[in-house]
PDB file of N, CA and C in Angstrom:
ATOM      1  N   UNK A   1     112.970 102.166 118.988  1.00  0.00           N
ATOM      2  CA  UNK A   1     114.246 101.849 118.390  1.00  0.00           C
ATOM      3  C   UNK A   1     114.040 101.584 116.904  1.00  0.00           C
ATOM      4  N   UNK A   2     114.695 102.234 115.712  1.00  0.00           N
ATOM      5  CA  UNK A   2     114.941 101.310 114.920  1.00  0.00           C
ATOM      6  C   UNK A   2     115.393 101.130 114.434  1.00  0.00           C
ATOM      7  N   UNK A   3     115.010  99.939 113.192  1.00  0.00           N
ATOM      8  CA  UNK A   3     115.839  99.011 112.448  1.00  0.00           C
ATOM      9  C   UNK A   3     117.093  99.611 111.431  1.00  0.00           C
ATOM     10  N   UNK A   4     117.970  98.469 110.979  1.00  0.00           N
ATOM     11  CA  UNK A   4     119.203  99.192 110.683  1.00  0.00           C
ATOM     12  C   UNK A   4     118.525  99.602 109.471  1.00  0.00           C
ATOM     13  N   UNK A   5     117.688  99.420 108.812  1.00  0.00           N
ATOM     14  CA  UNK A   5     116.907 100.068 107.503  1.00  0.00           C
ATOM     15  C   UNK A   5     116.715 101.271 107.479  1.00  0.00           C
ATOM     16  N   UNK A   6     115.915 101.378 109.221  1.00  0.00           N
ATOM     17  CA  UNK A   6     115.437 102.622 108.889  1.00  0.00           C
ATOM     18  C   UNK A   6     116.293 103.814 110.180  1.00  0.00           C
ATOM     19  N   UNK A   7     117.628 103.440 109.746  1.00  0.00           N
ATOM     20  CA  UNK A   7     118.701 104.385 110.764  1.00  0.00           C
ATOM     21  C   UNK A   7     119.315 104.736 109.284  1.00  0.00           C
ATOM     22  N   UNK A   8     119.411 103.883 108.429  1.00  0.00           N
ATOM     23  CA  UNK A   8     119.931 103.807 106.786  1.00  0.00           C
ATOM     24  C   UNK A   8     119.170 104.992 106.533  1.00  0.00           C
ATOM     25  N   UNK A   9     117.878 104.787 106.208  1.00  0.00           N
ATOM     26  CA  UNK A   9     116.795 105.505 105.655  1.00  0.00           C
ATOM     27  C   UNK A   9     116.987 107.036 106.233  1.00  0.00           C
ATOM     28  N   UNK A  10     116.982 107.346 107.203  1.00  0.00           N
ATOM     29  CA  UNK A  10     117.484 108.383 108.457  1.00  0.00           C
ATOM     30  C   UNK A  10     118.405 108.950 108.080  1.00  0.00           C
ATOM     31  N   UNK A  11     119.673 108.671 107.990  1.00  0.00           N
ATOM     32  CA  UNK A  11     120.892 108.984 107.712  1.00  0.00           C
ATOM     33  C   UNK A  11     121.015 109.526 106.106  1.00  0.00           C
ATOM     34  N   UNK A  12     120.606 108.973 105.050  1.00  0.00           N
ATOM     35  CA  UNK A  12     120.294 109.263 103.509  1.00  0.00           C
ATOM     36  C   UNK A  12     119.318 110.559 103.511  1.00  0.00           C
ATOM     37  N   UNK A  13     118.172 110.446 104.807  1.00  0.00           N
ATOM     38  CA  UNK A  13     117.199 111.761 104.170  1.00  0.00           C
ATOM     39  C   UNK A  13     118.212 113.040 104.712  1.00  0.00           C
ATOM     40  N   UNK A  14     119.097 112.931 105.620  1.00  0.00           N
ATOM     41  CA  UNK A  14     120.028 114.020 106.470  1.00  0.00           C
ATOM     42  C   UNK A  14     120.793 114.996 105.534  1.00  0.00           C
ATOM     43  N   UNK A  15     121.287 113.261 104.529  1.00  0.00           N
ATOM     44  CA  UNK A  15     122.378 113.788 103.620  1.00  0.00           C
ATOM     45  C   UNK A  15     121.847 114.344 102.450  1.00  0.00           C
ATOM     46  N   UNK A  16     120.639 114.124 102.209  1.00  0.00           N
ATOM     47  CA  UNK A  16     119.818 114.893 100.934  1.00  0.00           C
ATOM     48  C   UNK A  16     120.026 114.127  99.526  1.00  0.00           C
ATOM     49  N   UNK A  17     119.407 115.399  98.752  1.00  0.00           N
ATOM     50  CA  UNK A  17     120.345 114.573  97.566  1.00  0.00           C
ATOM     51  C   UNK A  17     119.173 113.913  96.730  1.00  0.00           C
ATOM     52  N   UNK A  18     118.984 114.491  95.251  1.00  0.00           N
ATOM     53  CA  UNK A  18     118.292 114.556  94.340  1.00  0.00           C
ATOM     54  C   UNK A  18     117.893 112.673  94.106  1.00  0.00           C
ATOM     55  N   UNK A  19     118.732 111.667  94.142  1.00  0.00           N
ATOM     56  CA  UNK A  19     118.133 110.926  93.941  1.00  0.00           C
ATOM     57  C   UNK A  19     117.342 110.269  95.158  1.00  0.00           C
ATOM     58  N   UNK A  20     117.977 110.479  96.462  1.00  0.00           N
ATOM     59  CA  UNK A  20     116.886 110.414  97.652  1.00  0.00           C
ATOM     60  C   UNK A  20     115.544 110.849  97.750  1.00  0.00           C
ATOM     61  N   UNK A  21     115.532 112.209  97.213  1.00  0.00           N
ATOM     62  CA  UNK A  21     114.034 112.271  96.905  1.00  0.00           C
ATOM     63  C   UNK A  21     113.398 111.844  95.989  1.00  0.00           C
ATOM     64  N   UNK A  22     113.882 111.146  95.075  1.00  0.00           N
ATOM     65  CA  UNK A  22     113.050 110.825  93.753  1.00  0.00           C
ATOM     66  C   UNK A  22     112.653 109.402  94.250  1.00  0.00           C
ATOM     67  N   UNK A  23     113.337 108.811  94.765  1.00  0.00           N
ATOM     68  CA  UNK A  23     113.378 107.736  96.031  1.00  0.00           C
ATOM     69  C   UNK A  23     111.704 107.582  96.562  1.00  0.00           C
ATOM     70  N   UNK A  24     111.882 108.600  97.715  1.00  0.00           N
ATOM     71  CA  UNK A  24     110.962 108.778  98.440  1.00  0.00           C
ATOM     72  C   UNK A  24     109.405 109.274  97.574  1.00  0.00           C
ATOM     73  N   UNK A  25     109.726 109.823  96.774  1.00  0.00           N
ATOM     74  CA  UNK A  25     108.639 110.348  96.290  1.00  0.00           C
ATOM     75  C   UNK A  25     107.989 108.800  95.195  1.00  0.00           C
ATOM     76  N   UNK A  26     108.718 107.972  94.872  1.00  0.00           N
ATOM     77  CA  UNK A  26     108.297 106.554  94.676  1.00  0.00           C
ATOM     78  C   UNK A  26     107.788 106.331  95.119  1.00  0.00           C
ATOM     79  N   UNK A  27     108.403 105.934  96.740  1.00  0.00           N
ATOM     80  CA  UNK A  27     107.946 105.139  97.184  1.00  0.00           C
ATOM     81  C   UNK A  27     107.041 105.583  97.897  1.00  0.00           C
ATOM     82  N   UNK A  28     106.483 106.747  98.292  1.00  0.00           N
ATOM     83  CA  UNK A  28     104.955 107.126  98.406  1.00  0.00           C
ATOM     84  C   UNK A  28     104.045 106.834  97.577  1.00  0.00           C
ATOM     85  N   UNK A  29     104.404 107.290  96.328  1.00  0.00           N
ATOM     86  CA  UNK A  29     103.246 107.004  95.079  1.00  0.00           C
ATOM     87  C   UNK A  29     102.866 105.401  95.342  1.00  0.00           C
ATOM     88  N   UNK A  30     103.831 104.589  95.508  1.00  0.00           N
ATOM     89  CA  UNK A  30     103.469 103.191  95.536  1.00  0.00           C
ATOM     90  C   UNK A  30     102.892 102.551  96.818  1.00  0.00           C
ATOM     91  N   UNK A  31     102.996 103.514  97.372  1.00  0.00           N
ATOM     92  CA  UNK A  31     102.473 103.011  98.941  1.00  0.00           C
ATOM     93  C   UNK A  31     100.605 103.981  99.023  1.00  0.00           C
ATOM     94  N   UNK A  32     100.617 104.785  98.236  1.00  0.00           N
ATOM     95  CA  UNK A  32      99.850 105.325  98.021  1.00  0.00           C
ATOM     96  C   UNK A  32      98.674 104.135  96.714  1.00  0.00           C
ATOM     97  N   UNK A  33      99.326 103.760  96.027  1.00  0.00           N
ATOM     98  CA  UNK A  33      98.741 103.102  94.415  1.00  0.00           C
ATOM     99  C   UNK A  33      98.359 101.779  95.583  1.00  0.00           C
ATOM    100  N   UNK A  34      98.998 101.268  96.496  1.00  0.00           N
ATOM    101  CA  UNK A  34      98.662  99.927  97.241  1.00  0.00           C
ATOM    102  C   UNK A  34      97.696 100.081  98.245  1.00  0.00           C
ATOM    103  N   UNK A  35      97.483 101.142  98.361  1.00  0.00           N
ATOM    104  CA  UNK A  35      95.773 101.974  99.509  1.00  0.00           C
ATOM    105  C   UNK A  35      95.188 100.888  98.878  1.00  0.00           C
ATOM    106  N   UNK A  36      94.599 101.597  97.721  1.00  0.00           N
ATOM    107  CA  UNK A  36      93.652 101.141  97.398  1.00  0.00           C
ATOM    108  C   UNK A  36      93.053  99.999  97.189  1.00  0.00           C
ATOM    109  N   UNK A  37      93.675  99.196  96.153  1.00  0.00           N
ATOM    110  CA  UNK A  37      93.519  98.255  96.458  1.00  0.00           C
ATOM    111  C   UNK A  37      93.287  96.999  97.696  1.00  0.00           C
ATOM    112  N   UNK A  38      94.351  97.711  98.598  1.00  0.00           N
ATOM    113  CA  UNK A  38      94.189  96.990  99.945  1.00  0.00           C
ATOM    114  C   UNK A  38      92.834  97.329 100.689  1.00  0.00           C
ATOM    115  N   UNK A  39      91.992  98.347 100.467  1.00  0.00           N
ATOM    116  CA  UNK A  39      91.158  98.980 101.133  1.00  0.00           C
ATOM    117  C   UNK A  39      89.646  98.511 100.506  1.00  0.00           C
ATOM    118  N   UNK A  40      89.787  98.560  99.276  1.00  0.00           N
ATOM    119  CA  UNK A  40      88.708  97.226  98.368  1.00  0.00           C
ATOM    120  C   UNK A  40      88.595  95.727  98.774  1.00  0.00           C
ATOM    121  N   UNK A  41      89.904  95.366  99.308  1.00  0.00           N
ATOM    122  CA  UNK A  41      89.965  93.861  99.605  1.00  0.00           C
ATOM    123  C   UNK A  41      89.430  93.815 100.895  1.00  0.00           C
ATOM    124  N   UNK A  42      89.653  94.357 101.689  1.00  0.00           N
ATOM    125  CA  UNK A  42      89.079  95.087 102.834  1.00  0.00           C
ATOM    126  C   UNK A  42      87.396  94.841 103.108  1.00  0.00           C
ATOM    127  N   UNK A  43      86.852  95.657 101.748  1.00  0.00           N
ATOM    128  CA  UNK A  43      85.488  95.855 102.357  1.00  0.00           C
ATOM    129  C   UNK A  43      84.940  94.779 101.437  1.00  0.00           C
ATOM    130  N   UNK A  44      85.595  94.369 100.165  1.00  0.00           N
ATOM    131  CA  UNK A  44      84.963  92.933  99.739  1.00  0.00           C
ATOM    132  C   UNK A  44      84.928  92.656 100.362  1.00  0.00           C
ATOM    133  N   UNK A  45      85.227  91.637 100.999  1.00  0.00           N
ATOM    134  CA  UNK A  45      85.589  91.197 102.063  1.00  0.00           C
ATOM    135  C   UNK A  45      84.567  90.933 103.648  1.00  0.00           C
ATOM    136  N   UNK A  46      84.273  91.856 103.932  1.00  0.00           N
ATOM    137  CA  UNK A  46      83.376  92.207 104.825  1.00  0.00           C
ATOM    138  C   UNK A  46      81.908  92.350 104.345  1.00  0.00           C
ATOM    139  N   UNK A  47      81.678  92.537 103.097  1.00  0.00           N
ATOM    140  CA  UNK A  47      80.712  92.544 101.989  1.00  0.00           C
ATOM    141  C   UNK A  47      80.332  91.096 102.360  1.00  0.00           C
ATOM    142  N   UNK A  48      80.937  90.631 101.458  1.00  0.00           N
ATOM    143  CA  UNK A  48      80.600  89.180 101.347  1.00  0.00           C
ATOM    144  C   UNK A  48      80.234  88.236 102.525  1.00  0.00           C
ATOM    145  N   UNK A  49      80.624  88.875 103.887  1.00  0.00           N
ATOM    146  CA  UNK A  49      80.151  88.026 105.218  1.00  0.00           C
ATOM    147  C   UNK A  49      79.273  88.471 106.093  1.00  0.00           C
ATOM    148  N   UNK A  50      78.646  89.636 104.679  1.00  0.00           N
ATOM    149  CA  UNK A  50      77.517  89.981 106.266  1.00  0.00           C
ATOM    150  C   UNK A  50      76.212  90.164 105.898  1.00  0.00           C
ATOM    151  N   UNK A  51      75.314  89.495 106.847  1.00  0.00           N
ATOM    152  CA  UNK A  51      74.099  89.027 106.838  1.00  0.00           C
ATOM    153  C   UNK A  51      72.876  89.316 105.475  1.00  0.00           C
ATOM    154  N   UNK A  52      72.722  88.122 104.808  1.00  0.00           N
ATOM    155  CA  UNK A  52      71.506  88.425 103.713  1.00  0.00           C
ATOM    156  C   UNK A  52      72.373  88.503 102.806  1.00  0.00           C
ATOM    157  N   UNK A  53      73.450  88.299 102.661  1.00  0.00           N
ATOM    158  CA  UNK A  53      74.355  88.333 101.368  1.00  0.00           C
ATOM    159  C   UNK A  53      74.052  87.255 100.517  1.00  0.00           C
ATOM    160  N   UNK A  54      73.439  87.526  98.954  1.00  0.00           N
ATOM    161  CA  UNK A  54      73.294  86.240  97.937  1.00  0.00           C
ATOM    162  C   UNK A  54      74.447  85.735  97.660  1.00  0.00           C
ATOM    163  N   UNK A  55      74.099  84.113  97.483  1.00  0.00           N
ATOM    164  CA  UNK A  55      75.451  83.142  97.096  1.00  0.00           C
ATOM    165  C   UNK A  55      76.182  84.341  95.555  1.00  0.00           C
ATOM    166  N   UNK A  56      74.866  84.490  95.164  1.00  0.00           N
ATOM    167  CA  UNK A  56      75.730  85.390  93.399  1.00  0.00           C
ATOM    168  C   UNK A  56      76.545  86.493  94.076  1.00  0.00           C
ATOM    169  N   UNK A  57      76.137  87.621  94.969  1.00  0.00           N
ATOM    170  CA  UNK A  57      77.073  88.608  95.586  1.00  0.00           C
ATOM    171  C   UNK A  57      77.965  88.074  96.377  1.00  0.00           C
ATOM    172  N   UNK A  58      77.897  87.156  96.997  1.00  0.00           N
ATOM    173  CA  UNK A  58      79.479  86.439  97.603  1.00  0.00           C
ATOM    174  C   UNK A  58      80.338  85.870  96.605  1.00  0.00           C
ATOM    175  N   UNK A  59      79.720  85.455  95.439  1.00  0.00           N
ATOM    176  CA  UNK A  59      80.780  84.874  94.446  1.00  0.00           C
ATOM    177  C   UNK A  59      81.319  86.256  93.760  1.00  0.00           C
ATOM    178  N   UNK A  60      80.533  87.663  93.269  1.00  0.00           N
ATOM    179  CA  UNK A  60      81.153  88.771  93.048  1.00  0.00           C
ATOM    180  C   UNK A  60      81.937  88.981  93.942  1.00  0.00           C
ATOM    181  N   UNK A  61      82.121  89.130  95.394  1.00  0.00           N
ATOM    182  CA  UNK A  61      82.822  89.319  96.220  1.00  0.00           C
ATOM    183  C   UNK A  61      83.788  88.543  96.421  1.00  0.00           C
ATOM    184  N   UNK A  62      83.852  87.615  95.857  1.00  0.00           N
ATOM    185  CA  UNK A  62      85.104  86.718  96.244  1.00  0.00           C
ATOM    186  C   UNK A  62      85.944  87.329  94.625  1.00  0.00           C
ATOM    187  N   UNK A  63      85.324  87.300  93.288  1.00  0.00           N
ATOM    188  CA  UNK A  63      86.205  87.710  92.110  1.00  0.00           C
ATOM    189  C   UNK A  63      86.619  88.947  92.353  1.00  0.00           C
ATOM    190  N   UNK A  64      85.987  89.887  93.424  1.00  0.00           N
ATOM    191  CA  UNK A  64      86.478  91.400  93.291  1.00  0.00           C
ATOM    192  C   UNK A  64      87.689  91.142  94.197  1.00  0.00           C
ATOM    193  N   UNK A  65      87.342  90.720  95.480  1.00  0.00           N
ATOM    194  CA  UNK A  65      88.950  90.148  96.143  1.00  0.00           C
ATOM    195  C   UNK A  65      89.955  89.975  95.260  1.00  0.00           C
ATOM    196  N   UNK A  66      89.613  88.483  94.489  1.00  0.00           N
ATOM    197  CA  UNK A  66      91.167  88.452  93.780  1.00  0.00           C
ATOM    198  C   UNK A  66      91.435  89.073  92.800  1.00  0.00           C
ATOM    199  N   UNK A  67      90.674  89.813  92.569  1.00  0.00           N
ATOM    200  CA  UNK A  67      91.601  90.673  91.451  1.00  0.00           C
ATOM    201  C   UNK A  67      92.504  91.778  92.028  1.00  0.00           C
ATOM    202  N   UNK A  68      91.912  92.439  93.159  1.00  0.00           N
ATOM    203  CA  UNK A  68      92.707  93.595  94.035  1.00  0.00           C
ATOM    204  C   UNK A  68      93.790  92.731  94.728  1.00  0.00           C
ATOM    205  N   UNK A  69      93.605  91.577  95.022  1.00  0.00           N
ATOM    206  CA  UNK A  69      94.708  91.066  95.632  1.00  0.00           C
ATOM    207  C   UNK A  69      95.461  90.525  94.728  1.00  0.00           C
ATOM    208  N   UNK A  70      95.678  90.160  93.644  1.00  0.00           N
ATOM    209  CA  UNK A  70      96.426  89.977  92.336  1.00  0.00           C
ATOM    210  C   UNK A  70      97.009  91.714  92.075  1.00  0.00           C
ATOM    211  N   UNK A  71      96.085  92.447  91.937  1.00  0.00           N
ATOM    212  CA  UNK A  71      96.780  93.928  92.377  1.00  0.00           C
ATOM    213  C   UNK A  71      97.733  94.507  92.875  1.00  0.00           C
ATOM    214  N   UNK A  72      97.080  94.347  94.385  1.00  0.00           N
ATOM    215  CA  UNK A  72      98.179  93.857  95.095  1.00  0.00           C
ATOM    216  C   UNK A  72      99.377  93.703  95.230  1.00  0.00           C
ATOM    217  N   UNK A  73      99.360  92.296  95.165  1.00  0.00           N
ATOM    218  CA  UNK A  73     100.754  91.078  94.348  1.00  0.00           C
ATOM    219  C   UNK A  73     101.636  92.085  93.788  1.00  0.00           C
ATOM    220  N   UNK A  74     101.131  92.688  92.242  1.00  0.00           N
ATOM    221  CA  UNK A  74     101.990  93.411  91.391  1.00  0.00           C
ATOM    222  C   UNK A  74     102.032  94.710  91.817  1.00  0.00           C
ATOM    223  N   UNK A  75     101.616  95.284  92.717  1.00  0.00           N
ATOM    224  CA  UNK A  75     102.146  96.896  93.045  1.00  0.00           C
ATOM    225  C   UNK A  75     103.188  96.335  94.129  1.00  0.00           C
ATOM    226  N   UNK A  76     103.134  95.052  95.295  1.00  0.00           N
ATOM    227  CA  UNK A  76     104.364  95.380  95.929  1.00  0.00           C
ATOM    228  C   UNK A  76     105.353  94.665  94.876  1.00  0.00           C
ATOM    229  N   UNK A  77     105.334  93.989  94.112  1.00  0.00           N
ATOM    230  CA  UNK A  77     106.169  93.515  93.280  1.00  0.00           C
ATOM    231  C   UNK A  77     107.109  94.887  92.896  1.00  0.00           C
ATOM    232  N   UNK A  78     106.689  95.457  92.676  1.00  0.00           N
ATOM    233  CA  UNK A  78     107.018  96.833  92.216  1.00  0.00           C
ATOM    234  C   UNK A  78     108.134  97.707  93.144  1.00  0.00           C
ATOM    235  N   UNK A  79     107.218  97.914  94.436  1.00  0.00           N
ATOM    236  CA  UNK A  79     107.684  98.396  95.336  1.00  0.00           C
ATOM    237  C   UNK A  79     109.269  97.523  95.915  1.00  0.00           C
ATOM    238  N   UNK A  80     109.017  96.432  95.588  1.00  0.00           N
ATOM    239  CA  UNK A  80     110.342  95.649  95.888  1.00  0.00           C
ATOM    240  C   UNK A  80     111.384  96.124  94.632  1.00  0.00           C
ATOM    241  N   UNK A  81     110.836  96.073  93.604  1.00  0.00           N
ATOM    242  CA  UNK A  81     112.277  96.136  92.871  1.00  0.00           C
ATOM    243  C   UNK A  81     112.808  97.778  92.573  1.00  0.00           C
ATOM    244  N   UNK A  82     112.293  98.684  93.460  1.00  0.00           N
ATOM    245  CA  UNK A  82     112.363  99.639  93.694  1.00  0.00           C
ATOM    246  C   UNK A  82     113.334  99.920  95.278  1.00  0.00           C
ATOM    247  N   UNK A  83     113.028  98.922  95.697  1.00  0.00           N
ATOM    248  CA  UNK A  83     113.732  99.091  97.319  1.00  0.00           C
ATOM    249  C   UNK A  83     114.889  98.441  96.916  1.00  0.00           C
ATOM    250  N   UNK A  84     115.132  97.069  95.717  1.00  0.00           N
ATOM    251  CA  UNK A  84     116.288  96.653  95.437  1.00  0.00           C
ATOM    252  C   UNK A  84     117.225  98.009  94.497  1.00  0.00           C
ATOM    253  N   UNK A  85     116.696  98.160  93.714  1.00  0.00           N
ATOM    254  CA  UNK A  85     117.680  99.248  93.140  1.00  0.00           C
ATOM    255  C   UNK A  85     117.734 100.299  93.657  1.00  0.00           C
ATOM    256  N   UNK A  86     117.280 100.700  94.955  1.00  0.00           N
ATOM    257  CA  UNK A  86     118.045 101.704  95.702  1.00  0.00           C
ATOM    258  C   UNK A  86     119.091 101.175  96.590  1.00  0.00           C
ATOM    259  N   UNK A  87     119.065  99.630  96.559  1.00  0.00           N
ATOM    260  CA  UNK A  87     120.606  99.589  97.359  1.00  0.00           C
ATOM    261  C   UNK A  87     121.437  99.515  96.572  1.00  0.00           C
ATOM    262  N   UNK A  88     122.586  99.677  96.991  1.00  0.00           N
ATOM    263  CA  UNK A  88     123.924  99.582  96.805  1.00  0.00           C
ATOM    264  C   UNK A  88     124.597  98.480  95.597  1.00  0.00           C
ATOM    265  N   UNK A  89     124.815  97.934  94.770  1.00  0.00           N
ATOM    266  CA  UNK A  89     125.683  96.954  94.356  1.00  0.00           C
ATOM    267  C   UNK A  89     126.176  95.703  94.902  1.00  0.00           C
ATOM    268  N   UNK A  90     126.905  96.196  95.958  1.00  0.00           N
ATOM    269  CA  UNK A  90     127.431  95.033  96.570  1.00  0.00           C
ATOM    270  C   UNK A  90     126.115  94.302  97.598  1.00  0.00           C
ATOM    271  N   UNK A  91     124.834  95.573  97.966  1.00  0.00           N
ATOM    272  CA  UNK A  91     123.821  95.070  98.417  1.00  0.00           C
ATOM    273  C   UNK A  91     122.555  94.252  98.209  1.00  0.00           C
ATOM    274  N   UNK A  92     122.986  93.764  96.833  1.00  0.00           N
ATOM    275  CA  UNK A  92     121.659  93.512  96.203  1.00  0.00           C
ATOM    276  C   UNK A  92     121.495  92.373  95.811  1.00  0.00           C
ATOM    277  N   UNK A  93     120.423  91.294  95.836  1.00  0.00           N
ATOM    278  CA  UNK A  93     120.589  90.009  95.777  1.00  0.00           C
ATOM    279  C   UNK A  93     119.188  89.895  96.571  1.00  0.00           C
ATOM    280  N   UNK A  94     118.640  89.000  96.687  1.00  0.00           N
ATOM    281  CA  UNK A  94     117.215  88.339  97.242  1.00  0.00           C
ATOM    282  C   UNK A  94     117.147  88.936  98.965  1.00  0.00           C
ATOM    283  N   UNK A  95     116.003  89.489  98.952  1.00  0.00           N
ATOM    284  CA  UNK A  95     115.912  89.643 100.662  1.00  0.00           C
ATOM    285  C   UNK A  95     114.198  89.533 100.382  1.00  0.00           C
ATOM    286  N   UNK A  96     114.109  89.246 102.267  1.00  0.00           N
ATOM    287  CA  UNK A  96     112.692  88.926 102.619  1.00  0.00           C
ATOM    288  C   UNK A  96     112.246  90.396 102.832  1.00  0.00           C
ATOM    289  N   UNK A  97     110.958  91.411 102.534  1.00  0.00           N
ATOM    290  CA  UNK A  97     110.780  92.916 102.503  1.00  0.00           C
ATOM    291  C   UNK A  97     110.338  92.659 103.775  1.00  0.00           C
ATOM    292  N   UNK A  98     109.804  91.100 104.583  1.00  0.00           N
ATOM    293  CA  UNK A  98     109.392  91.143 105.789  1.00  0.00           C
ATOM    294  C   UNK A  98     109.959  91.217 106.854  1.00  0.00           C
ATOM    295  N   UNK A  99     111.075  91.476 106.580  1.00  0.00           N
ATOM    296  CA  UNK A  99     112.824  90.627 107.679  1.00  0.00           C
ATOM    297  C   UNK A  99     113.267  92.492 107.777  1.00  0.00           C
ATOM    298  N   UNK A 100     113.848  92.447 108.766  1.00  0.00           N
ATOM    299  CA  UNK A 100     114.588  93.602 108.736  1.00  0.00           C
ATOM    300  C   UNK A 100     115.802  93.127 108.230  1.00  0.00           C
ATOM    301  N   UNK A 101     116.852  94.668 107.408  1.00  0.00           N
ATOM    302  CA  UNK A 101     118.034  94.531 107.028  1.00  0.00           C
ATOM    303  C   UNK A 101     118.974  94.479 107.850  1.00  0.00           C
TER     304      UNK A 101
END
């Protein structure tokens, strides 16, 4: 089943339409630009907890974390005010990106 977002989302790709794809093609790039980073935090991450690891390479591993996760932070930052100005006017105002619409 899903959400009324993505029956929204559904219904907009049906109807087409030049700014729908410029849309979508965003919001790939940005879902694409947030790989990475997420995928560094990832193996820092796992770096840093496994066996014979120096206190100095766990402390690199902990600064390489937050910087990708400060990364992060500002690519979905992004991605949000991108999902806000594709709604509507009367739709737009603070929402949780974790909540369905």
């Amino acid at each position: 089943m899903l959400s009324g977002a993505a029956e929204e989302t559904r219904a907009a790709a049906a109807a087409g339409g030049a700014k729908f794809d410029r849309f979508c093609t965003s919001l790939a790039d940005g879902l694409h630009a947030l790989a990475q980073p997420l995928t560094i935090l990832r193996s820092s991450i796992a770096a840093a907890g496994a066996d014979g690891v120096t206190p100095d390479r766990q402390r690199h591993y902990l600064d390489l974390s937050k910087r990708q996760a400060e990364r992060a932070c500002e690519i979905f930052d992004l991605l949000q005010e991108l999902a806000i100005a594709g709604r509507g006017p009367e739709e737009r105002g603070p929402f949780d990106a974790g909540e369905p619409r």
